[in-house]
Protein backbone atom coordinates (compact mmCIF):
# COMPACT_ATOMS: atom_id res chain seq x y z
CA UNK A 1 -96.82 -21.69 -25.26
CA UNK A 2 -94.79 -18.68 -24.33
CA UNK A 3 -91.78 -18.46 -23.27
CA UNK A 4 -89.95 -16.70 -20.76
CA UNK A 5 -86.45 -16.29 -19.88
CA UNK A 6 -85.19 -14.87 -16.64
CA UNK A 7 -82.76 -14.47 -13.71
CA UNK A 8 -84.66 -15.21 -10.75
CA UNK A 9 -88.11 -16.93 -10.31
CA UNK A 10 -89.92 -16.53 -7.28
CA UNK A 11 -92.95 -19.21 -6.87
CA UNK A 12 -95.31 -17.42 -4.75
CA UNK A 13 -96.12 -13.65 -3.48
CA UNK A 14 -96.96 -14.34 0.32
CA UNK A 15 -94.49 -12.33 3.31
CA UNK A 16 -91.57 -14.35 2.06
CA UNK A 17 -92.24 -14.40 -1.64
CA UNK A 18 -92.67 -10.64 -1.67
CA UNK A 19 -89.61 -10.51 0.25
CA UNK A 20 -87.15 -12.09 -1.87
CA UNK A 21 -88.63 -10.46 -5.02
CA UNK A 22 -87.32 -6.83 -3.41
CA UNK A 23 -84.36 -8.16 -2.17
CA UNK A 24 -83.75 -10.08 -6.17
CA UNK A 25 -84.93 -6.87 -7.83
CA UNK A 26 -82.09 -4.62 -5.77
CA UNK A 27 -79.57 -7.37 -8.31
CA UNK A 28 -81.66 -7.72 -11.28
CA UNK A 29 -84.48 -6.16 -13.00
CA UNK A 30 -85.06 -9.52 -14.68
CA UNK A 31 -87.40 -11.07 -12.07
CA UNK A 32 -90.51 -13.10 -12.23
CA UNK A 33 -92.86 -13.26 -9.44
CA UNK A 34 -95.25 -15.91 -9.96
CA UNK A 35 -98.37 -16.41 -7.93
CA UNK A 36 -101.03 -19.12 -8.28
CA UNK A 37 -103.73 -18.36 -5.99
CA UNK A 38 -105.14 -14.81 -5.16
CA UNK A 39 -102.34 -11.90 -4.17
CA UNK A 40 -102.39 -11.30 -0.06
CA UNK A 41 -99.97 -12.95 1.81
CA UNK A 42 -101.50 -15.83 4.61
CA UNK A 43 -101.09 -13.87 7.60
CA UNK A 44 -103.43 -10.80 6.22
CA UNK A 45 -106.19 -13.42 4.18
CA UNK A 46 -105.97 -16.50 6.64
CA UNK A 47 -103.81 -16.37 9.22
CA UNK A 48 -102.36 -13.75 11.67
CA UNK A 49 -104.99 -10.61 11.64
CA UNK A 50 -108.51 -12.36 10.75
CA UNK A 51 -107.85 -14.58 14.05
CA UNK A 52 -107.07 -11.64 16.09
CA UNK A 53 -109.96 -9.97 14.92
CA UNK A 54 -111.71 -12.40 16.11
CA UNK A 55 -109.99 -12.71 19.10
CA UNK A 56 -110.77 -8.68 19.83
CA UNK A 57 -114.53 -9.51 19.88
CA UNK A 58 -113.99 -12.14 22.44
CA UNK A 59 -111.55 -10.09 24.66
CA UNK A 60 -113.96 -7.38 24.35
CA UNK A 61 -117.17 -10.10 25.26
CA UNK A 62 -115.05 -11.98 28.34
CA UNK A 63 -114.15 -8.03 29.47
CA UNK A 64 -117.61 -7.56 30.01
CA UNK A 65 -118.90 -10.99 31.43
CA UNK A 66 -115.83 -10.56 33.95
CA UNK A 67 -116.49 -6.64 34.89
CA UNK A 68 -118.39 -7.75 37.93
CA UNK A 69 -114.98 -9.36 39.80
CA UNK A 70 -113.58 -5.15 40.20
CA UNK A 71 -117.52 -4.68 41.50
CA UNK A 72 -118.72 -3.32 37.96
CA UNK A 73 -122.51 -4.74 38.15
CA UNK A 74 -123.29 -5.29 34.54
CA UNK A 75 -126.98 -5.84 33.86
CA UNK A 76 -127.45 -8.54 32.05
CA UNK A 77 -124.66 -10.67 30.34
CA UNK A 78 -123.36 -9.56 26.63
CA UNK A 79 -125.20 -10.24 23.48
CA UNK A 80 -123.57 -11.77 21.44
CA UNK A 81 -124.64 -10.51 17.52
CA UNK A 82 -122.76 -13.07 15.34
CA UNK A 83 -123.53 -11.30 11.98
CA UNK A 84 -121.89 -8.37 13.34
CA UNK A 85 -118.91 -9.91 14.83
CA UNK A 86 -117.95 -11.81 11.34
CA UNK A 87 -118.60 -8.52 9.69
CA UNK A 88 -115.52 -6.87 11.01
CA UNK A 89 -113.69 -9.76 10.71
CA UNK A 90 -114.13 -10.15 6.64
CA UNK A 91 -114.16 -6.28 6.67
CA UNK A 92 -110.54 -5.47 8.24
CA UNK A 93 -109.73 -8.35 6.81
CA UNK A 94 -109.94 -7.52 3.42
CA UNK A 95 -108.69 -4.08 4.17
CA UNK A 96 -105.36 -5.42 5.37
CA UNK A 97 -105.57 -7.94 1.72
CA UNK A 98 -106.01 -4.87 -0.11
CA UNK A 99 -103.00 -3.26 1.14
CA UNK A 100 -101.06 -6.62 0.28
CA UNK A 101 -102.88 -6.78 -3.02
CA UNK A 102 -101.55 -2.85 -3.96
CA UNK A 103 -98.34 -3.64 -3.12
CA UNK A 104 -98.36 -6.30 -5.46
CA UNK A 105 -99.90 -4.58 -7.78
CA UNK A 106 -97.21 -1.83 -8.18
CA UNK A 107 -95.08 -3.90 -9.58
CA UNK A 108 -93.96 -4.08 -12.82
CA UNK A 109 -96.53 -5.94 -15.02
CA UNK A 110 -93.64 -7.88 -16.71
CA UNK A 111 -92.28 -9.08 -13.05
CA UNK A 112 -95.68 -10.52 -12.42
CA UNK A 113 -97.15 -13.69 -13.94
CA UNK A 114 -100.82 -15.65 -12.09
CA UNK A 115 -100.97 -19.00 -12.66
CA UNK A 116 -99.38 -22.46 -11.02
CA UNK A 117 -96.35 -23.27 -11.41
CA UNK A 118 -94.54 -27.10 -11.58
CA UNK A 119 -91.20 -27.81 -12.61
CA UNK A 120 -90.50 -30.32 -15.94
CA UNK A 121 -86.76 -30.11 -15.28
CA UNK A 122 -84.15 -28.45 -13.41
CA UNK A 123 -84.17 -24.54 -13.83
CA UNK A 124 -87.33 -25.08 -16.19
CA UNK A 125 -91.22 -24.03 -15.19
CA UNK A 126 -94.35 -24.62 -16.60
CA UNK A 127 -97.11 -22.32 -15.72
CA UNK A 128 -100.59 -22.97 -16.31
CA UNK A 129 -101.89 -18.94 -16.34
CA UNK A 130 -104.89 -17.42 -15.63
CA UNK A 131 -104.83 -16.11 -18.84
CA UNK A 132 -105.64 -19.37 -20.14
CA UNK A 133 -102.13 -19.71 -21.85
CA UNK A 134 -99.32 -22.05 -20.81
CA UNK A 135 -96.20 -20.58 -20.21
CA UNK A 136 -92.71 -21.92 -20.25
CA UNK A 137 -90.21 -20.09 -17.57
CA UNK A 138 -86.47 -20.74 -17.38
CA UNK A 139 -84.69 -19.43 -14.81
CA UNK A 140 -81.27 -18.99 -13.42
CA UNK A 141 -82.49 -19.29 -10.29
CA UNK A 142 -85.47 -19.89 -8.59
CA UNK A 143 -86.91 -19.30 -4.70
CA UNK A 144 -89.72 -21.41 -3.43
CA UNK A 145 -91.89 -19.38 -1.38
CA UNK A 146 -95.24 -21.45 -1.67
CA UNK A 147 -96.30 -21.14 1.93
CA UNK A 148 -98.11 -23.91 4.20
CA UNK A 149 -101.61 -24.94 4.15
CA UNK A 150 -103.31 -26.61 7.18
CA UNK A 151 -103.21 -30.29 7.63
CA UNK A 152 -106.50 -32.57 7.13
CA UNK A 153 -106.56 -35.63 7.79
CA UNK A 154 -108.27 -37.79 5.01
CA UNK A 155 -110.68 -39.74 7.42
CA UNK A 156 -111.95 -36.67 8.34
CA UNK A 157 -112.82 -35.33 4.94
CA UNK A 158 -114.04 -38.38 4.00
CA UNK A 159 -116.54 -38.70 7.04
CA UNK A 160 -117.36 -34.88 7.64
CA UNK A 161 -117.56 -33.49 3.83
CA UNK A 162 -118.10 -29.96 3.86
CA UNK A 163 -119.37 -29.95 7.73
CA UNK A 164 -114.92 -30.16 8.17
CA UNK A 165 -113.56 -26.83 7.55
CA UNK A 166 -109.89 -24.99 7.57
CA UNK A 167 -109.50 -21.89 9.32
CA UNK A 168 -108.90 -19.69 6.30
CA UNK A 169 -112.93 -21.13 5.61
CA UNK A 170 -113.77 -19.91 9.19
CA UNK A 171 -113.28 -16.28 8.69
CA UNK A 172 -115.84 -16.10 5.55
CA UNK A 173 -118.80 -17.31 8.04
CA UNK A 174 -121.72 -15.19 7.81
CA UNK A 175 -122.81 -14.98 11.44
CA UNK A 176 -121.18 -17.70 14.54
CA UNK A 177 -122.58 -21.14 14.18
CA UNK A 178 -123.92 -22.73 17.56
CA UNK A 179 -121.55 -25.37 18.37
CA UNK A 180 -117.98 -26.15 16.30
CA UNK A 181 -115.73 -29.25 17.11
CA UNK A 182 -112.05 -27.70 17.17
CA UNK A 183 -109.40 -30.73 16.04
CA UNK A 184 -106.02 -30.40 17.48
CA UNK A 185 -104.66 -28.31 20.30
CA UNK A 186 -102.08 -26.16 19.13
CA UNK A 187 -101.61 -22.67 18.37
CA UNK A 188 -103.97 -22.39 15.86
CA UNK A 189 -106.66 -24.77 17.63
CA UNK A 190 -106.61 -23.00 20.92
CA UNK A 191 -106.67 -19.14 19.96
CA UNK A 192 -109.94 -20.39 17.24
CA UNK A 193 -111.11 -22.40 20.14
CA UNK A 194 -110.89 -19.84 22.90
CA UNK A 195 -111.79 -17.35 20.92
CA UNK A 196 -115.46 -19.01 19.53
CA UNK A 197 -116.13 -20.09 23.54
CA UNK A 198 -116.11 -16.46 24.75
CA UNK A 199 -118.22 -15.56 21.27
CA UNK A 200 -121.11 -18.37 22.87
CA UNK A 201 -120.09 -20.38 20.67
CA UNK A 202 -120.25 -24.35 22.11
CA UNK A 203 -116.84 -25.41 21.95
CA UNK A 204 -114.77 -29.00 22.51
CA UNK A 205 -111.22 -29.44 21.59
CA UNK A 206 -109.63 -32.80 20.94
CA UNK A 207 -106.25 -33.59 21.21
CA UNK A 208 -103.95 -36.51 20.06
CA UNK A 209 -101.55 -36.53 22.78
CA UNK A 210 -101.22 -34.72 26.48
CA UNK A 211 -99.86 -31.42 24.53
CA UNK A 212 -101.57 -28.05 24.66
CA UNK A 213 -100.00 -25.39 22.96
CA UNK A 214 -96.25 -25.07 21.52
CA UNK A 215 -94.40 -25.01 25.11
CA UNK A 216 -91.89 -27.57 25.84
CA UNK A 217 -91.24 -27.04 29.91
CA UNK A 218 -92.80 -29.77 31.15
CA UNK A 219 -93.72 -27.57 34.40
CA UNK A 220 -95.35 -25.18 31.90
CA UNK A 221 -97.20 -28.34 30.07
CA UNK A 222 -98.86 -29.50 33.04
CA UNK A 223 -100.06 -25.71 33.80
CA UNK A 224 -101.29 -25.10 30.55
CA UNK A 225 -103.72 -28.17 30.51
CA UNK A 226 -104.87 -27.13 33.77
CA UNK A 227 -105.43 -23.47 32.89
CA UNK A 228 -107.13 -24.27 29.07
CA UNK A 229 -109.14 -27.19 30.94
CA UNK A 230 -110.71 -25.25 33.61
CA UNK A 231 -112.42 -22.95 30.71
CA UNK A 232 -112.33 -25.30 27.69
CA UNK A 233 -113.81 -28.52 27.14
CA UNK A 234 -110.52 -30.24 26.32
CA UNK A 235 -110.40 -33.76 25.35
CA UNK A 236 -106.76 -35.03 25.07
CA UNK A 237 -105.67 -38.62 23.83
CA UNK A 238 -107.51 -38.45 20.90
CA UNK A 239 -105.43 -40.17 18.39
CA UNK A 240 -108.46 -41.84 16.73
CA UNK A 241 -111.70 -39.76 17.34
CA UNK A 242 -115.01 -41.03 16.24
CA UNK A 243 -115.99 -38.70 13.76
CA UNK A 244 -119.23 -38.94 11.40
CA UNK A 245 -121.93 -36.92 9.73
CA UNK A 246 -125.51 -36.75 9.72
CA UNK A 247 -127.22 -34.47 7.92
CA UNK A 248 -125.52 -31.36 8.40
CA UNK A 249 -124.05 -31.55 11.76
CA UNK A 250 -120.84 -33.38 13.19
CA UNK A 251 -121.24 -36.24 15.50
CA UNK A 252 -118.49 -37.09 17.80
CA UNK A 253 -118.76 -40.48 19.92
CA UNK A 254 -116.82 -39.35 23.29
CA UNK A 255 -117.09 -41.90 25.78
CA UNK A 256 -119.96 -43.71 25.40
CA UNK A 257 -121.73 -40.13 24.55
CA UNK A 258 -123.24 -38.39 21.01
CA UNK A 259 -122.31 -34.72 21.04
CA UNK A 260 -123.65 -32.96 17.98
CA UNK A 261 -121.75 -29.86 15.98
CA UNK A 262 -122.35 -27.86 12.75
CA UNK A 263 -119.36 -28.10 12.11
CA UNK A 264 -115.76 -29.23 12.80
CA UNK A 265 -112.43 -27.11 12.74
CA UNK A 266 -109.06 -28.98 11.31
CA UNK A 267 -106.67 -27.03 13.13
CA UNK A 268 -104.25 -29.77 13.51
CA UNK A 269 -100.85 -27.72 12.10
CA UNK A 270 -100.31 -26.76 8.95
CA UNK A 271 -97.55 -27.73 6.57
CA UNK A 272 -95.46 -26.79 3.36
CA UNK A 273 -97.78 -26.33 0.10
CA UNK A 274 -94.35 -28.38 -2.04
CA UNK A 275 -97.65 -30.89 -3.72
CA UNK A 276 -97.98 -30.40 -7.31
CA UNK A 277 -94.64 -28.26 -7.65
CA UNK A 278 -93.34 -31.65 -9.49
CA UNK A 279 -90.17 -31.67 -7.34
CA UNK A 280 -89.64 -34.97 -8.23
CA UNK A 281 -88.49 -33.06 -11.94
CA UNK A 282 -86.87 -30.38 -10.46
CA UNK A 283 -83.24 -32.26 -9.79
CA UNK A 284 -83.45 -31.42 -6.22
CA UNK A 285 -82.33 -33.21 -3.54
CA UNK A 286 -85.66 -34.46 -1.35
CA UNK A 287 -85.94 -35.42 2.18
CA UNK A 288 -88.29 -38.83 3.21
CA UNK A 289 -91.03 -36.48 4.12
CA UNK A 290 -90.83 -34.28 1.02
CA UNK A 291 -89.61 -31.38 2.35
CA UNK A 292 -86.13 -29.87 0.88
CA UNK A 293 -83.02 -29.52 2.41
CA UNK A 294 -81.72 -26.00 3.14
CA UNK A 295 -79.68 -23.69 4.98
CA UNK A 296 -81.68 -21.45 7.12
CA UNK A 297 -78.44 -18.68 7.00
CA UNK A 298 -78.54 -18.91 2.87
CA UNK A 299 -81.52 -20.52 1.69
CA UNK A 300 -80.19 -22.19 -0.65
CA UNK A 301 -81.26 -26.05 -0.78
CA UNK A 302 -77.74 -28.16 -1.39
CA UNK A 303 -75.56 -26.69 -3.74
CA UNK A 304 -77.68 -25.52 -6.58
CA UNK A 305 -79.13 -22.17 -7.53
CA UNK A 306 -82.22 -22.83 -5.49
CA UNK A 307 -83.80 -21.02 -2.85
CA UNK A 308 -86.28 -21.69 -0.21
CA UNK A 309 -88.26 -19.27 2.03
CA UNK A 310 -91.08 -18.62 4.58
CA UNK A 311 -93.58 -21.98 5.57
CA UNK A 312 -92.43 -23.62 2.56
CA UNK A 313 -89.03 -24.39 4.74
CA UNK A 314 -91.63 -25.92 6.89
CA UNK A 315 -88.79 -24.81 10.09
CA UNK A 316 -90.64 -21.47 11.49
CA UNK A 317 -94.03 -20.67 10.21
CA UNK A 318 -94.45 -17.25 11.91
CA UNK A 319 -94.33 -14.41 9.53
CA UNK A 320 -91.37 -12.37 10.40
CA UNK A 321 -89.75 -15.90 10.35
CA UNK A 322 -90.60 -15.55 6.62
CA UNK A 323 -90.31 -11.74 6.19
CA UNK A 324 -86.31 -12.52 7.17
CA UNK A 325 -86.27 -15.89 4.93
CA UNK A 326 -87.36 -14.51 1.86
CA UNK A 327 -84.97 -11.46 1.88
CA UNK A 328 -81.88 -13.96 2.30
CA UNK A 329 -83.41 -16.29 -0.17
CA UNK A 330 -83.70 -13.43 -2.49
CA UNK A 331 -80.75 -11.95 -2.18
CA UNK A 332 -78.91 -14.65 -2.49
CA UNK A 333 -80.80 -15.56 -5.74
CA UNK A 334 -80.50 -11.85 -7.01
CA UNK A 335 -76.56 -12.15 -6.15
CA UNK A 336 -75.89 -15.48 -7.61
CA UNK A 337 -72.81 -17.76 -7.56
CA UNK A 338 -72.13 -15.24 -4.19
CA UNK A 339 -73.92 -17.07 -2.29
CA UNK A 340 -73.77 -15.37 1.72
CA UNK A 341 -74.47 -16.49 5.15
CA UNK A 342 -76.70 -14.28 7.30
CA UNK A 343 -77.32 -13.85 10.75
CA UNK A 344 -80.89 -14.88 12.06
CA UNK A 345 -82.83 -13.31 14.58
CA UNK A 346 -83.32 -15.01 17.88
CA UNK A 347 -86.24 -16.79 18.47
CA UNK A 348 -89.69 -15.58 19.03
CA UNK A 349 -93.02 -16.99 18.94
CA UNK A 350 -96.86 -15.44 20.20
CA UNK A 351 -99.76 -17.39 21.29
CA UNK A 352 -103.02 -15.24 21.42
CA UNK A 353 -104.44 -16.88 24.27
CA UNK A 354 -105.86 -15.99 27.63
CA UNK A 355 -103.05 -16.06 29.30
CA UNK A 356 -100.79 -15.74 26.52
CA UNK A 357 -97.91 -17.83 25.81
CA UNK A 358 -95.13 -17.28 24.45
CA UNK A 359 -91.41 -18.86 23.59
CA UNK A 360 -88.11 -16.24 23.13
CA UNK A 361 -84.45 -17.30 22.38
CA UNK A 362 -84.29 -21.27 22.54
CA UNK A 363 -87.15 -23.43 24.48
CA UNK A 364 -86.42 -25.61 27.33
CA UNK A 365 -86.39 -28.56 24.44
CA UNK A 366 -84.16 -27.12 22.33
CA UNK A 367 -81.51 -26.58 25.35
CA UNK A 368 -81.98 -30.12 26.67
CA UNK A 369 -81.50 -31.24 22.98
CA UNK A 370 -78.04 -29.04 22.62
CA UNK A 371 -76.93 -31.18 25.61
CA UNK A 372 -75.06 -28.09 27.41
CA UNK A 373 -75.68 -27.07 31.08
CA UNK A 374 -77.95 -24.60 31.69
CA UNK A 375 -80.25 -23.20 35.33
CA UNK A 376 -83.62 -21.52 35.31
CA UNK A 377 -85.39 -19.12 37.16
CA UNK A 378 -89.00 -19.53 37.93
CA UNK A 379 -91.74 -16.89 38.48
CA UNK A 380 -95.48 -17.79 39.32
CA UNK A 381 -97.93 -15.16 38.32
CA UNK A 382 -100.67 -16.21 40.55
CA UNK A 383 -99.57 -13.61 43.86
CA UNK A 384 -97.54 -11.29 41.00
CA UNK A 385 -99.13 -7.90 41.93
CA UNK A 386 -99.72 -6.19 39.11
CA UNK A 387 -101.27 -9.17 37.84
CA UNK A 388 -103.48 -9.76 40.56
CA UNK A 389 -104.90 -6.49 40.42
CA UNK A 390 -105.95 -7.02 36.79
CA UNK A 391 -106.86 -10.22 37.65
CA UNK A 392 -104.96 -12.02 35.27
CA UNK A 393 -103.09 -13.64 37.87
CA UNK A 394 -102.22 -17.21 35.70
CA UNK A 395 -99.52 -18.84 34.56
CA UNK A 396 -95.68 -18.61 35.15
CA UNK A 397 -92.46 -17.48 33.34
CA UNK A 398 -89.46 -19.27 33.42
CA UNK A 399 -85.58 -18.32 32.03
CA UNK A 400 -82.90 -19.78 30.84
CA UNK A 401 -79.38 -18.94 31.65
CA UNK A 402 -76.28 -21.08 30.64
CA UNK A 403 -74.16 -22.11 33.59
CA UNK A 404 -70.64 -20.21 34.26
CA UNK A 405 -71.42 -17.57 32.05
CA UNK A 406 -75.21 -16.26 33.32
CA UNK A 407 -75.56 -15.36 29.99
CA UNK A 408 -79.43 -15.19 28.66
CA UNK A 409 -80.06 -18.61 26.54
CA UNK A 410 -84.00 -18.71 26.60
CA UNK A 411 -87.16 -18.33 28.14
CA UNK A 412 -90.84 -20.00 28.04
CA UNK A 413 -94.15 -18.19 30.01
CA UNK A 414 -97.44 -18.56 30.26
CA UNK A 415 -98.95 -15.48 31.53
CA UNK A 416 -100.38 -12.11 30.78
CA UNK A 417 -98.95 -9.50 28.17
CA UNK A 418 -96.89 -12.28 27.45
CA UNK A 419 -96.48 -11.00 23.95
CA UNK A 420 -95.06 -7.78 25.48
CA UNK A 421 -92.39 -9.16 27.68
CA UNK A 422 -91.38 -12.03 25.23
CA UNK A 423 -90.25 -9.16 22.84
CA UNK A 424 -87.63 -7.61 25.95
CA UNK A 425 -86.57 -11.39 26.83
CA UNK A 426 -86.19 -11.94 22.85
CA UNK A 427 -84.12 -8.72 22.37
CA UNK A 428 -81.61 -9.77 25.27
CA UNK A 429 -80.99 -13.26 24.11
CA UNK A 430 -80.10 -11.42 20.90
CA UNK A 431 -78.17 -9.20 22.24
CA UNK A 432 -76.13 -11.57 24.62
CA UNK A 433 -77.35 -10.22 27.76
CA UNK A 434 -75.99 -11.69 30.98
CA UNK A 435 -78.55 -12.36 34.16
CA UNK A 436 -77.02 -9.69 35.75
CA UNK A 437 -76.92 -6.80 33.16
CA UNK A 438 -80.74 -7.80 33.07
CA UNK A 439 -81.18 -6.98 36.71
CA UNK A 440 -79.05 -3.92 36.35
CA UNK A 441 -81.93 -2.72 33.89
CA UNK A 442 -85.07 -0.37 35.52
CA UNK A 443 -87.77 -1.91 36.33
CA UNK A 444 -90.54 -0.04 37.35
CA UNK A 445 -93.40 -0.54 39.68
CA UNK A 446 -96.23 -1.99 39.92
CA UNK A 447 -95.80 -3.53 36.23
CA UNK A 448 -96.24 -7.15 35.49
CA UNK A 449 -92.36 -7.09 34.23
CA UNK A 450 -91.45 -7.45 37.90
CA UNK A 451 -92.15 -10.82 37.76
CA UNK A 452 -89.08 -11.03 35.53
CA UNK A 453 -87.48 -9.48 37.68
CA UNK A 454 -88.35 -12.35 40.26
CA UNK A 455 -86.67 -15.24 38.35
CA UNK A 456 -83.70 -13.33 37.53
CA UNK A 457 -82.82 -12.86 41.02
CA UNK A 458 -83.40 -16.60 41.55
CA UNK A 459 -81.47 -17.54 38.60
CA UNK A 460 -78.50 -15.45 39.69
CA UNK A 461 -78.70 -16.76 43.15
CA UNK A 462 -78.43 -20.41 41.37
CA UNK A 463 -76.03 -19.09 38.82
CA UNK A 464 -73.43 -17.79 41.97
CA UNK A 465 -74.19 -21.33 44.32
CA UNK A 466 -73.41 -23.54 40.66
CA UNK A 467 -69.95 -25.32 40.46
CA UNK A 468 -68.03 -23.92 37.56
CA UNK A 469 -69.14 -25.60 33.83
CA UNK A 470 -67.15 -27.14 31.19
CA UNK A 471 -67.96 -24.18 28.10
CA UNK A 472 -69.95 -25.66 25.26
CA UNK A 473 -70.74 -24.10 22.13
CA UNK A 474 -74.47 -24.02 21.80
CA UNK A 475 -74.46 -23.49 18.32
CA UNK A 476 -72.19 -26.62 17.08
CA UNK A 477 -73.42 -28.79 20.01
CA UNK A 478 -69.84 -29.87 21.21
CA UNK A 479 -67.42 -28.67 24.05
CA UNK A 480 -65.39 -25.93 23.37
């Protein structure tokens, strides 16, 4: 067995593990990154640009099927060549894992170690290599940045076999099947799902409760069921489905009806890869559902010399969530007993759907939750004019502003370019922008960020007509 001795270990070379191993190393040169799976973090193999390639090809195939609403006559509808489509998608994808994979690469070979790592006692790591040795790490410190995987039910995978597949499994398809069964209805689900419907792929999506997507304005629930509904086949309710295989295609009992798929998508969330990391050795402190304890300003889980980053937090599994993550976690690690609080960036969360959605600062939950008093102003995109003449006229934006002070608390929206203006609503929650010093920003015209512009003025109007409120602190949850 060989031994090791070092600083800081990081478990795992995804966005946050990379992270903390440049923030360690800028402490340290005695770091060891260890990865067990290939190098290439999950947004660039699995997660973030594989999907929006795919997403691309069906923007670019509902562009043309919808051409003939500005009175562009288009033939005959798109073809649709599968083989082709999946083609770009593995090809940019592993372009984008081979820029991941250099990176890693430049390392120092002695800060690198493949292989999976479990802990047989506090501070102490065995690694079973791909070298075929066993290797024995002790470390000062150590940050977990072992990622998320998605969630599968086990009555699935026990009645579907390999007809069930993940999405990472999705982008190494040859050509687009005929018909896939999508299984859950959140971010994941509908972008996949949305995405294979405007490919020709046959599509239904089955959900276990009334939610689509991640927003939490009831308003904005209700629209989005209607909106993904019209154009999806959307089955909600569906705590228990009736799932089996025969021969190699997916039967789903809806109803009193058969419907047949090659194959079915578990896109039901994902969560933290912690299995097989033998916590349960590693003298720290566990939560009932497995997960660790940890503060999202240090890292550090409790009071020991442990750090946490990225999906393996299981709190925000977006990547510059874990970009920011692992740099704390690492420099904290790399810094070690001086342990420091950092700031964290507000908010901000994408969905790739048509219309977009999109959550910046705190959702409509999360302000409910904090108990302090808050207004919001509402915009509906449907008569919005730049949107209409795109004719993306769907959806509605709504902001959050906390009473007496106007000042910018959140916003949710469910609309075009929602990505776009999410970013300027993000930025000015940050910044501690007012309702007012929003307004007294340009806006120009026609632009779809008039509709903004909209539900300020209506917020302010409510802001100025509100009775004064008692100040809370939104951030300790209590009156100030």
């Amino acid at each position: 067995m060989r031994q090791h001795q070092v600083d800081v270990a990081i478990i795992g070379s995804g966005t946050a593990g990379m992270s903390a191993y440049r923030a360690a190393l800028a402490h340290t040169r005695d770091v060891l990154a260890i990865e067990g799976g290939p190098y290439g973090t999950t947004c660039a193999r699995v997660g973030c640009m594989p999907s929006k390639l795919l997403i691309a090809a069906a923007e670019a195939a509902h562009a043309v099927a919808e051409a003939g609403r500005f009175g562009v006559r288009v033939d005959a509808p798109p073809r649709i060549d599968g083989a082709a489509v999946m083609a770009r998608v593995r090809g940019e994808r592993d372009r984008f894992v081979g820029f991941v994979t250099e990176a890693v690469h430049s390392w120092a070979p002695e800060h690198r170690l493949q292989g999976w790592a479990r802990f047989t006692a506090p501070q102490t790591l065995e690694v079973s290599g791909h070298d075929g040795e066993l290797h024995r790490v002790q470390a000062a410190r150590i940050v977990i940045a072992t990622g998320s995987e998605p969630h599968v039910e086990t009555a699935w995978s026990s009645a579907l076999g390999d007809r069930l597949i993940r999405n990472d499994e999705l982008f190494d398809w040859q050509t687009l099947p005929k018909a896939v069964l999508v299984l859950g209805t959140g971010v994941i689900a509908l972008e996949l799902a949305q995405a294979l419907h405007r490919l020709g792929v046959r599509v239904r999506v089955l959900g276990r409760s009334q939610r689509v997507g991640p927003l939490t304005d009831p308003a904005l629930q209700a629209l989005a069921r209607e909106l993904f509904s019209s154009e999806l086949a959307l089955s909600l309710n569906q705590a228990a489905p009736k799932l089996r295989r025969e021969g190699d295609e997916v039967l789903l009992e809806l109803d009193g009806h058969i419907e047949r798929f090659d194959f079915a998508l578990a896109a039901a969330g994902r969560r933290p890869r912690l299995a097989g990391l033998g916590l349960e050795h590693s003298g720290l402190p566990l939560q009932a559902d497995g997960r660790l304890p940890f503060d999202r300003h240090t890292g550090q889980v409790g009071d020991t010399p442990v750090f946490i980053a990225g999906d393996a937090g299981g709190e925000r599994e977006l990547l510059h969530e874990a970009a920011d993550e692992g740099r704390i976690a690492g420099d904290n690690a790399g810094r070690w007993p001086d342990v420091r609080v950092r700031p964290r960036r507000a908010p901000l969360a994408v969905v790739f759907s048509d219309p977009q959605m999109a959550i910046a600062g705190r959702s409509h939950a999360e302000l409910l939750a904090a108990g302090a008093p808050f207004l919001a102003g509402q915009v509906s995109f449907a008569d919005q004019g730049r949107s209409r003449v795109m004719a993306v006229n769907q959806g509605a934006l709504h902001v959050y502003a906390e009473a007496g002070s106007g000042r910018l608390l959140g916003a949710e929206m469910l609309g075009p370019r929602a990505e776009h203006l999410a970013h300027l609503l993000a930025w000015s929650v940050q910044r501690g922008d007012t309702v007012q010093q929003m307004l007294d920003s340009p806006f120009y015209h026609p632009v779809i960020e008039e509709g903004l512009r909209t539900a300020l003025r209506m917020l302010q109007r409510d802001l100025r007509m509100a009775p004064p409120a008692v100040e809370h602190c939104l951030d300790c949850g209590s009156g100030a």
